[in-house]
C-alpha atoms as a PDB file:
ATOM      1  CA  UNK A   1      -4.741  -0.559 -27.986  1.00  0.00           C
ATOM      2  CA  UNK A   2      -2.960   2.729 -26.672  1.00  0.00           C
ATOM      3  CA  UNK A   3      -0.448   1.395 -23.826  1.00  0.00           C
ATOM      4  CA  UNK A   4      -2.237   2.554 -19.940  1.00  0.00           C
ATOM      5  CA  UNK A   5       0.436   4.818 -18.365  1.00  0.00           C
ATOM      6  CA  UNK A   6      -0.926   5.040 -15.439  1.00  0.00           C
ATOM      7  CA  UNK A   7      -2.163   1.508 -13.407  1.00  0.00           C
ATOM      8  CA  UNK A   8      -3.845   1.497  -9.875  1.00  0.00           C
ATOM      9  CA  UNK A   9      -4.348  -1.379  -7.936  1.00  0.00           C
ATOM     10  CA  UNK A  10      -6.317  -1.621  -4.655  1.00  0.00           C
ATOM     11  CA  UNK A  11      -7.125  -4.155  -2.277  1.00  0.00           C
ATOM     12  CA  UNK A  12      -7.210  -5.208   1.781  1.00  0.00           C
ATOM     13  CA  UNK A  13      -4.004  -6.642   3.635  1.00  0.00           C
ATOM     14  CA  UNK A  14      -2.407  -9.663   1.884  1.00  0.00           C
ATOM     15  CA  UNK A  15      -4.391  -9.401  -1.065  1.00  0.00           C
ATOM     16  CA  UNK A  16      -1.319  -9.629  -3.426  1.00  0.00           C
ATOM     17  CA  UNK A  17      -1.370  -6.048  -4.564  1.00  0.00           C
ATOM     18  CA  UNK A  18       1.969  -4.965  -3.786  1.00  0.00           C
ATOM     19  CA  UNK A  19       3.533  -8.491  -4.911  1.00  0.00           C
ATOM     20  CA  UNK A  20       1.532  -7.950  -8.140  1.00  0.00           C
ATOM     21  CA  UNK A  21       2.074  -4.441  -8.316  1.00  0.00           C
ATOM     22  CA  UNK A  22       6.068  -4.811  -8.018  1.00  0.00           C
ATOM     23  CA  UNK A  23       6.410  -7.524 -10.588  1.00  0.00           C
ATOM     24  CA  UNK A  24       3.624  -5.778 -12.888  1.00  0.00           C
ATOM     25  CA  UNK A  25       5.614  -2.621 -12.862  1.00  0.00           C
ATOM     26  CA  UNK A  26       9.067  -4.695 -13.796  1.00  0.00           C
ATOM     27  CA  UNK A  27       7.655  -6.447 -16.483  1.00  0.00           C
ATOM     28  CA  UNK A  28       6.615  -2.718 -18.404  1.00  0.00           C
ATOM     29  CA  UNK A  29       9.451  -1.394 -17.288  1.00  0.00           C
ATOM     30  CA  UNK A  30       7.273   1.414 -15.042  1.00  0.00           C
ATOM     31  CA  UNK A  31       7.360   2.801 -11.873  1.00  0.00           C
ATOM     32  CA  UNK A  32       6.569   1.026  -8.923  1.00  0.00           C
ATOM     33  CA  UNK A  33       4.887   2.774  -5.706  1.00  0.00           C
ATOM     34  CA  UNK A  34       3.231   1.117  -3.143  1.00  0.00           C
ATOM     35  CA  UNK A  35       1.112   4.791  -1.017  1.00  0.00           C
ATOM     36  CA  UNK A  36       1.209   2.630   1.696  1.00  0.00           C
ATOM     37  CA  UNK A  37       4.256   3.431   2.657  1.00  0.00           C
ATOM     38  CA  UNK A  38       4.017   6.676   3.157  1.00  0.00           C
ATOM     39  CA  UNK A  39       1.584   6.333   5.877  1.00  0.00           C
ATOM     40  CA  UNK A  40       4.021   4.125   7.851  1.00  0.00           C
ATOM     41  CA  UNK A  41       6.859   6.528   7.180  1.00  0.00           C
ATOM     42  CA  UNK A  42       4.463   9.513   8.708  1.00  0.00           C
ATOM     43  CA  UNK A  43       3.723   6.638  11.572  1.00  0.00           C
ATOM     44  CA  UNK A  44       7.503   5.895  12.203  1.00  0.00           C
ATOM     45  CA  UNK A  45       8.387   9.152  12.684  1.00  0.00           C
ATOM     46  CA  UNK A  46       5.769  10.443  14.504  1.00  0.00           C
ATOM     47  CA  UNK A  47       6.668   7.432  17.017  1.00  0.00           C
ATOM     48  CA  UNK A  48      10.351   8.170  16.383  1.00  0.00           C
ATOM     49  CA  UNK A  49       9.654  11.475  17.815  1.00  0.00           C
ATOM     50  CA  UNK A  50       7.475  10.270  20.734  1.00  0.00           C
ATOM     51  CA  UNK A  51       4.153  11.268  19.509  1.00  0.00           C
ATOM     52  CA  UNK A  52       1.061   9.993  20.314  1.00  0.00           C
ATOM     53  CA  UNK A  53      -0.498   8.007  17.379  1.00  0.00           C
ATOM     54  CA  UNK A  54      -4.011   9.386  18.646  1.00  0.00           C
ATOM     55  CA  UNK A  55      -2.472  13.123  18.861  1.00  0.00           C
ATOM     56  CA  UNK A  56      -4.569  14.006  15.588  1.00  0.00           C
ATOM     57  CA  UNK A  57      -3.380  17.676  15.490  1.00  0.00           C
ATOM     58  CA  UNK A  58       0.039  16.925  16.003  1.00  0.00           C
ATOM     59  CA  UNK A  59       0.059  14.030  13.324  1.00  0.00           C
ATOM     60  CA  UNK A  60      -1.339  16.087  10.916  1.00  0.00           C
ATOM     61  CA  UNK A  61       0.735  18.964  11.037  1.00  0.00           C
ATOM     62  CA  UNK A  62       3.624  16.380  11.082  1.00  0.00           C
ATOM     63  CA  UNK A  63       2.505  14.948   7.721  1.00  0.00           C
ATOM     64  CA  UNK A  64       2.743  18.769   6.096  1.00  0.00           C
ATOM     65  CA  UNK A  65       6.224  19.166   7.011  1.00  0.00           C
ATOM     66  CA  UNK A  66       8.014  15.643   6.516  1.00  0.00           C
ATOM     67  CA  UNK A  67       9.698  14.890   2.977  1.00  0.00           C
ATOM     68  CA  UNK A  68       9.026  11.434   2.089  1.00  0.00           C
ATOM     69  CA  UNK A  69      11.390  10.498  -0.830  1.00  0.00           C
ATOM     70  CA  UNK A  70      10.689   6.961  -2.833  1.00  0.00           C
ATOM     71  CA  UNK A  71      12.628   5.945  -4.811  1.00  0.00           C
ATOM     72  CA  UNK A  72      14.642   2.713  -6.262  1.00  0.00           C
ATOM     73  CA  UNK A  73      16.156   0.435  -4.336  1.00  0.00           C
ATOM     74  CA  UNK A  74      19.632   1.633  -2.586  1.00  0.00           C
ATOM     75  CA  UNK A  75      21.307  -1.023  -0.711  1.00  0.00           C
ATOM     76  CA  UNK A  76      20.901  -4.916  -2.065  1.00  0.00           C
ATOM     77  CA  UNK A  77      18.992  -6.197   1.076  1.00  0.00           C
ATOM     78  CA  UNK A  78      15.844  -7.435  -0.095  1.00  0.00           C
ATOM     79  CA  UNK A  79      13.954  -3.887  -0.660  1.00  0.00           C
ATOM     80  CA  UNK A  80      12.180  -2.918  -3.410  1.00  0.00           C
ATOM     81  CA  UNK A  81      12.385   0.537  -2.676  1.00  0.00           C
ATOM     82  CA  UNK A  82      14.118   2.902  -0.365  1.00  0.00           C
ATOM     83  CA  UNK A  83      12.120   5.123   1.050  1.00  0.00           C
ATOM     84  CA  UNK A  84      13.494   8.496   3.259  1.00  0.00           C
ATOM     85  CA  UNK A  85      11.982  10.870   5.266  1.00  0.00           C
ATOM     86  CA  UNK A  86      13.991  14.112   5.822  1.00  0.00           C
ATOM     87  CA  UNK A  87      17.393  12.633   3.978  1.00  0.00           C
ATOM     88  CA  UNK A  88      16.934   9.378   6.731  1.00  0.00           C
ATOM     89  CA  UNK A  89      16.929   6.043   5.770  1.00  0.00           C
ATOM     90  CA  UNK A  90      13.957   4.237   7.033  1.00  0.00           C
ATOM     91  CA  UNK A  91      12.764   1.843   4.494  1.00  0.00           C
ATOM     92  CA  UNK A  92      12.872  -0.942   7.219  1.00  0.00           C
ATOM     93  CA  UNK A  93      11.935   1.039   9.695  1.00  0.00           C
ATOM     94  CA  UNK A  94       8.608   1.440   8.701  1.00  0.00           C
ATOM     95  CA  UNK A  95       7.818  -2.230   9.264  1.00  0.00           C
ATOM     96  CA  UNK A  96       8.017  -2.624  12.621  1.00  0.00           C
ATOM     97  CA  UNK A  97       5.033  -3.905  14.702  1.00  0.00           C
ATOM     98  CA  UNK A  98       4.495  -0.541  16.602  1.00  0.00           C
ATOM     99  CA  UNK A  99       4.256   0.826  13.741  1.00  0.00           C
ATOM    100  CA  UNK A 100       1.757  -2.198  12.459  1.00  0.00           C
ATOM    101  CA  UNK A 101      -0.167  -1.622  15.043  1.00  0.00           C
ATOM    102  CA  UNK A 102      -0.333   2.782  14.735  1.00  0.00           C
ATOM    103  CA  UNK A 103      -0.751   2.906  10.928  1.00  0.00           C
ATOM    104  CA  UNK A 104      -4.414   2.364  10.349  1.00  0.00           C
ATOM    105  CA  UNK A 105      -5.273   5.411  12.899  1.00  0.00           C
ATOM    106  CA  UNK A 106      -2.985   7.495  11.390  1.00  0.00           C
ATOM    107  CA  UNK A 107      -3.864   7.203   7.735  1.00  0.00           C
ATOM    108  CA  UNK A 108      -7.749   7.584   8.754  1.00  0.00           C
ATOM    109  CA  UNK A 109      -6.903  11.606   9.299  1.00  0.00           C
ATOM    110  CA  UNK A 110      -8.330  13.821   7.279  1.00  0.00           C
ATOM    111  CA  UNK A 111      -5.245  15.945   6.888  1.00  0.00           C
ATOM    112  CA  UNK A 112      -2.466  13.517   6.716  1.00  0.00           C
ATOM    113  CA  UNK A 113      -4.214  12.185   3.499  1.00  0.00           C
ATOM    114  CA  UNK A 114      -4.713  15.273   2.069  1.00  0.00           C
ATOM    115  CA  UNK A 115      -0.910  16.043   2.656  1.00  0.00           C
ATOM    116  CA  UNK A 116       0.284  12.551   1.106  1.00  0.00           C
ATOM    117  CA  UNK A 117      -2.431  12.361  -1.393  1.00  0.00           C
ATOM    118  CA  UNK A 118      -1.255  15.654  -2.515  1.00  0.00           C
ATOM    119  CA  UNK A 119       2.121  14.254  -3.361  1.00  0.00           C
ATOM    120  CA  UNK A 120       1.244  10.798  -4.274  1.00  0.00           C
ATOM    121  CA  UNK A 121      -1.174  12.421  -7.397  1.00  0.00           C
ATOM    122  CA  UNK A 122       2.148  14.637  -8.344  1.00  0.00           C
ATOM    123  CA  UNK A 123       4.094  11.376  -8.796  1.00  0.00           C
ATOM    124  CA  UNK A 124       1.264   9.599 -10.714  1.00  0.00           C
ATOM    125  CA  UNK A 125       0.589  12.326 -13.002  1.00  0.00           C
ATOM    126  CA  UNK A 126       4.171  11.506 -14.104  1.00  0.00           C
ATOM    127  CA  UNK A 127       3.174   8.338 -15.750  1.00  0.00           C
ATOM    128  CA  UNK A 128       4.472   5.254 -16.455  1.00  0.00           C
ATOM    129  CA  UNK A 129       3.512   4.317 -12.829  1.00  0.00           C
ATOM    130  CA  UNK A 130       2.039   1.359 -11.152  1.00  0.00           C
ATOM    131  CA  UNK A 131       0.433   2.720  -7.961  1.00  0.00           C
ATOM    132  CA  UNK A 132      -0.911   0.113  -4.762  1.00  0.00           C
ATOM    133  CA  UNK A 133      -2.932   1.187  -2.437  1.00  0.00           C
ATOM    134  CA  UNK A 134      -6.462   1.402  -0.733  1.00  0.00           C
ATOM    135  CA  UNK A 135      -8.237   4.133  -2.696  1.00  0.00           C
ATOM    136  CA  UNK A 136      -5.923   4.747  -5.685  1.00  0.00           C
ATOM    137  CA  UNK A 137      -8.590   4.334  -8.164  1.00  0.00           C
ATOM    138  CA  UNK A 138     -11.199   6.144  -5.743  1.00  0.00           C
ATOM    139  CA  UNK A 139      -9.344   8.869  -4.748  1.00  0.00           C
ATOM    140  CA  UNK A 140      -5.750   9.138  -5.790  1.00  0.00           C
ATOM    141  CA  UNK A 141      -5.971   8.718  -9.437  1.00  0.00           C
ATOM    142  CA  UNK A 142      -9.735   8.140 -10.111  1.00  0.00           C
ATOM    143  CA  UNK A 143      -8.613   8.379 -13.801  1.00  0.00           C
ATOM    144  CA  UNK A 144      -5.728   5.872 -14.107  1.00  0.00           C
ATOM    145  CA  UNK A 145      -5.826   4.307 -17.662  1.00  0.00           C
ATOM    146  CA  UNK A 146      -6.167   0.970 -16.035  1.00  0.00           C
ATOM    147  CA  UNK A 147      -7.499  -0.121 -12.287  1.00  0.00           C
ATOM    148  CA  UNK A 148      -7.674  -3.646 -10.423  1.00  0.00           C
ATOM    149  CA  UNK A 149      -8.889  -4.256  -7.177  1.00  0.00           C
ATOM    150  CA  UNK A 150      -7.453  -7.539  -6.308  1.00  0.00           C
ATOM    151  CA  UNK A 151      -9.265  -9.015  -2.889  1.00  0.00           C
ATOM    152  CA  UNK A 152      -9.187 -12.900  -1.219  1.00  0.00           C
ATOM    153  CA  UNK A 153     -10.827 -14.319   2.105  1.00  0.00           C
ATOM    154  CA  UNK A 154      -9.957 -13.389   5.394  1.00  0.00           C
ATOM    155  CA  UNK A 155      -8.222 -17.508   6.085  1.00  0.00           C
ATOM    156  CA  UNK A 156      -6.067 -16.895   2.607  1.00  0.00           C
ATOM    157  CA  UNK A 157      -5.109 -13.010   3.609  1.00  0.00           C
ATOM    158  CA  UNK A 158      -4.248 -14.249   7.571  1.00  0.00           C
ATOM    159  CA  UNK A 159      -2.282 -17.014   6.154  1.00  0.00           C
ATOM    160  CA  UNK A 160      -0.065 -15.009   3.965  1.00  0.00           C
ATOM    161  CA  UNK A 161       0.343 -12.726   6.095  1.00  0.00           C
ATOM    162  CA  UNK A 162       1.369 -15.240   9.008  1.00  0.00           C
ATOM    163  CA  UNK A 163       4.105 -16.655   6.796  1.00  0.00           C
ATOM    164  CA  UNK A 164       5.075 -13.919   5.890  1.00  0.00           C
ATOM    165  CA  UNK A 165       6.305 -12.805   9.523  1.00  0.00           C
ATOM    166  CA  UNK A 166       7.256 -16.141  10.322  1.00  0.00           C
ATOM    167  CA  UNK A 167       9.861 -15.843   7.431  1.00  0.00           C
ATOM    168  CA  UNK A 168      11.203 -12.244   9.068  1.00  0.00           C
ATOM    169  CA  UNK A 169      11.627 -14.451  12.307  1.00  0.00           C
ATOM    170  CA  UNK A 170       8.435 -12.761  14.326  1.00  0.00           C
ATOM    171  CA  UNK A 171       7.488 -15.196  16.848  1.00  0.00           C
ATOM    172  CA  UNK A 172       3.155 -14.583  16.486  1.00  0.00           C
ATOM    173  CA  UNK A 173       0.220 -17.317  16.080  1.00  0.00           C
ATOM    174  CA  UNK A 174      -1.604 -17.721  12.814  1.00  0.00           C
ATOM    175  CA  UNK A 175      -4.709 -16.381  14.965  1.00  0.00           C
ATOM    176  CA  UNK A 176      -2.916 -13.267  16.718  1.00  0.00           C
ATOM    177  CA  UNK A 177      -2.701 -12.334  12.507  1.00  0.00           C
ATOM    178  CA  UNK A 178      -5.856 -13.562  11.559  1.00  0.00           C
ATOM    179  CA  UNK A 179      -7.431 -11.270  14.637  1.00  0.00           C
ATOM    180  CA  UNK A 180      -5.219  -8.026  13.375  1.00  0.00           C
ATOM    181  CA  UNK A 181      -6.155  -8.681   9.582  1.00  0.00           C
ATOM    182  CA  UNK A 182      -9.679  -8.393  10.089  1.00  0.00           C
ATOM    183  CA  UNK A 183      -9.458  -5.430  12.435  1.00  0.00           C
ATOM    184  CA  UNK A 184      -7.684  -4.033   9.720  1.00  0.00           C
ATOM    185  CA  UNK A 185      -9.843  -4.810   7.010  1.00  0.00           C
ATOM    186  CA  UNK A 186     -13.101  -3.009   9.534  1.00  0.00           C
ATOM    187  CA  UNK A 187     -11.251  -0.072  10.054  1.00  0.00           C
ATOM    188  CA  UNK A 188     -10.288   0.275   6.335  1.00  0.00           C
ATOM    189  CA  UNK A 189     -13.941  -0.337   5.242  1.00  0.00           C
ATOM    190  CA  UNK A 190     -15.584   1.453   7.858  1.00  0.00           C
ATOM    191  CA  UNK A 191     -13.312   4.657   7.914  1.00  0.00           C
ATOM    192  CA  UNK A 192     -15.133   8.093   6.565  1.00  0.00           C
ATOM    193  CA  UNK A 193     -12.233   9.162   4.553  1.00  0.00           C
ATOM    194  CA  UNK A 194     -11.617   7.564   1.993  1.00  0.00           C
ATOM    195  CA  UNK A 195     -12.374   4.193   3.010  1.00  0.00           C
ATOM    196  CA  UNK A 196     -11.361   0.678   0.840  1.00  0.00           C
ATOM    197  CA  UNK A 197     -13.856  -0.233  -1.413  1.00  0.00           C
ATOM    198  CA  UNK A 198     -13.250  -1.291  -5.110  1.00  0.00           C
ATOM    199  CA  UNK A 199     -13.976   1.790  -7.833  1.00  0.00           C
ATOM    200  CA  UNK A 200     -16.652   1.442 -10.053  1.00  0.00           C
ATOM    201  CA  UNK A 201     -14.649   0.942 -13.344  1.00  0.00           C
ATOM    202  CA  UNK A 202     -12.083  -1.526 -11.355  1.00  0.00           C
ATOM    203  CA  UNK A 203     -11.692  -4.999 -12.604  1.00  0.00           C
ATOM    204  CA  UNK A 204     -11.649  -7.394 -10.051  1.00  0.00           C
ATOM    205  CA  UNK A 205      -9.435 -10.249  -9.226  1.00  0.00           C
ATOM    206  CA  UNK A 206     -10.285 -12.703  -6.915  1.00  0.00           C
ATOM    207  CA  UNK A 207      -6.946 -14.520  -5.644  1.00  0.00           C
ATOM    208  CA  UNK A 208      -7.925 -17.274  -3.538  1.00  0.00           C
ATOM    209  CA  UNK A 209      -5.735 -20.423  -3.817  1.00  0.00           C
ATOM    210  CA  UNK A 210      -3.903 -18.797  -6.896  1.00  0.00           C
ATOM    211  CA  UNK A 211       0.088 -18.466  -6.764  1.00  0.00           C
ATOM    212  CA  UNK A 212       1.701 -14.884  -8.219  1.00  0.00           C
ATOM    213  CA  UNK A 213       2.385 -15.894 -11.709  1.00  0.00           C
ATOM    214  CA  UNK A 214      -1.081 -16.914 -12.000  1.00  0.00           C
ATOM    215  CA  UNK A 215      -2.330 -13.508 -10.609  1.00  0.00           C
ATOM    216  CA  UNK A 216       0.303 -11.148 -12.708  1.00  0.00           C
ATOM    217  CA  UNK A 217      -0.389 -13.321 -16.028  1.00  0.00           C
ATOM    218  CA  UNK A 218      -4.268 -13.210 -15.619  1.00  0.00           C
ATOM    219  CA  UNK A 219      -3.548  -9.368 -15.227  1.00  0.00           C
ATOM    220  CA  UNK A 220      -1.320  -8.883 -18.012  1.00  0.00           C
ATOM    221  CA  UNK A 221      -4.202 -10.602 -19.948  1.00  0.00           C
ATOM    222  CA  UNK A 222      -6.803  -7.957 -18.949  1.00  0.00           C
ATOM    223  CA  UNK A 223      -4.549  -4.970 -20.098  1.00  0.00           C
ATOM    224  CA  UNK A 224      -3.638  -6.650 -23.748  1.00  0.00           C
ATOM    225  CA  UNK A 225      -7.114  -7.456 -24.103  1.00  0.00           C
ATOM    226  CA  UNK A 226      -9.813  -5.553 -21.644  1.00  0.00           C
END
């Protein structure tokens, strides 16, 4: 079987994609690149530079004039990437609750995505790439070699999620996150560009109650033997 160069995975919030996608693309020895980011990074520094996350005009315009750089890790504090916008440093940056809380409006515009999507499709086309996302094998690379759409309830997703903050020392109830998770996952859905859903020719992976190795080796199965 001819090696895929080119693997997208999709899913909602805490699904496991980016965990999944970051040890997949290790373990080939590919690139990893979790799209997501770049809609915080437009988010951070349209906030950094007191815009309005609602200003639709002015976010879009933003998004065809930013560079957004990622690339491997820089510094040896936990990232898995570094990601840059204009020469800046603002891989943890972009993880700040404001910008939490602005990033689903802003990557609903119709011309921010076409301004990222642009760019993420240049990387892909590179190959050797593991991309994560929401519509990576809808929209961004609708012919990736291989696609998963990995998804779990909304009780699994919240919890992840809530540990996961409680581990970076944020001081928020497991049903403040189980409330944002599920507005997420309706304004994801819902959303008239480009909105999550699985792609037709995605295999999907339902990871309820199943720990990473179990996800990544049930994966690594599927692409030896599909």
């Amino acid at each position: 079987m001819k090696r895929p160069s080119t693997i997208a995975i999709d899913g909602p919030t805490a699904s496991g994609k980016s965990t999944i996608g970051c040890l997949l693309a290790e373990s080939m020895g590919y690139i990893y690149f979790d799209t997501g980011v770049m809609y915080r990074a437009i988010t951070w520094v349209a906030l950094s530079r007191g815009l309005d996350a609602r200003d639709e005009a002015a976010i879009c315009q933003l998004a065809e004039w930013v560079v957004i750089d990622v690339m491997l890790p820089t510094l040896p504090d936990g990232r898995q990437y570094t990601v840059l916008a204009d020469g800046a440093d603002i891989t943890w940056d972009i993880r700040r609750p404001e910008v939490e809380a602005g990033v689903s409006q802003v990557s609903a515009y119709r011309g921010v995505r076409q301004a990222l999507t642009a760019q993420q499709r240049r990387i892909g086309s590179a190959g050797n790439i593991v991309m994560v996302g929401r519509d990576i094998g809808t929209v961004v690379l609708p012919d990736a070699d291989a696609k998963f759409y990995l998804d779990a309830s909304l009780e699994e997703r919240a919890g992840r999620r809530w540990r996961e903050k409680l581990q970076r020392g944020e001081c928020v109830t497991i049903d403040e996150v189980r409330v944002a998770v599920r507005r997420r996952d309706e304004f994801d859905s819902s959303r008239t560009i480009a909105p999550l859903q699985p792609a037709d020719d995605a295999i999907l992976i339902d990871t309820e109650g199943l720990g990473v190795e179990q996800v990544l080796e049930r994966v690594l199965e599927l692409l030896r033997d599909p």
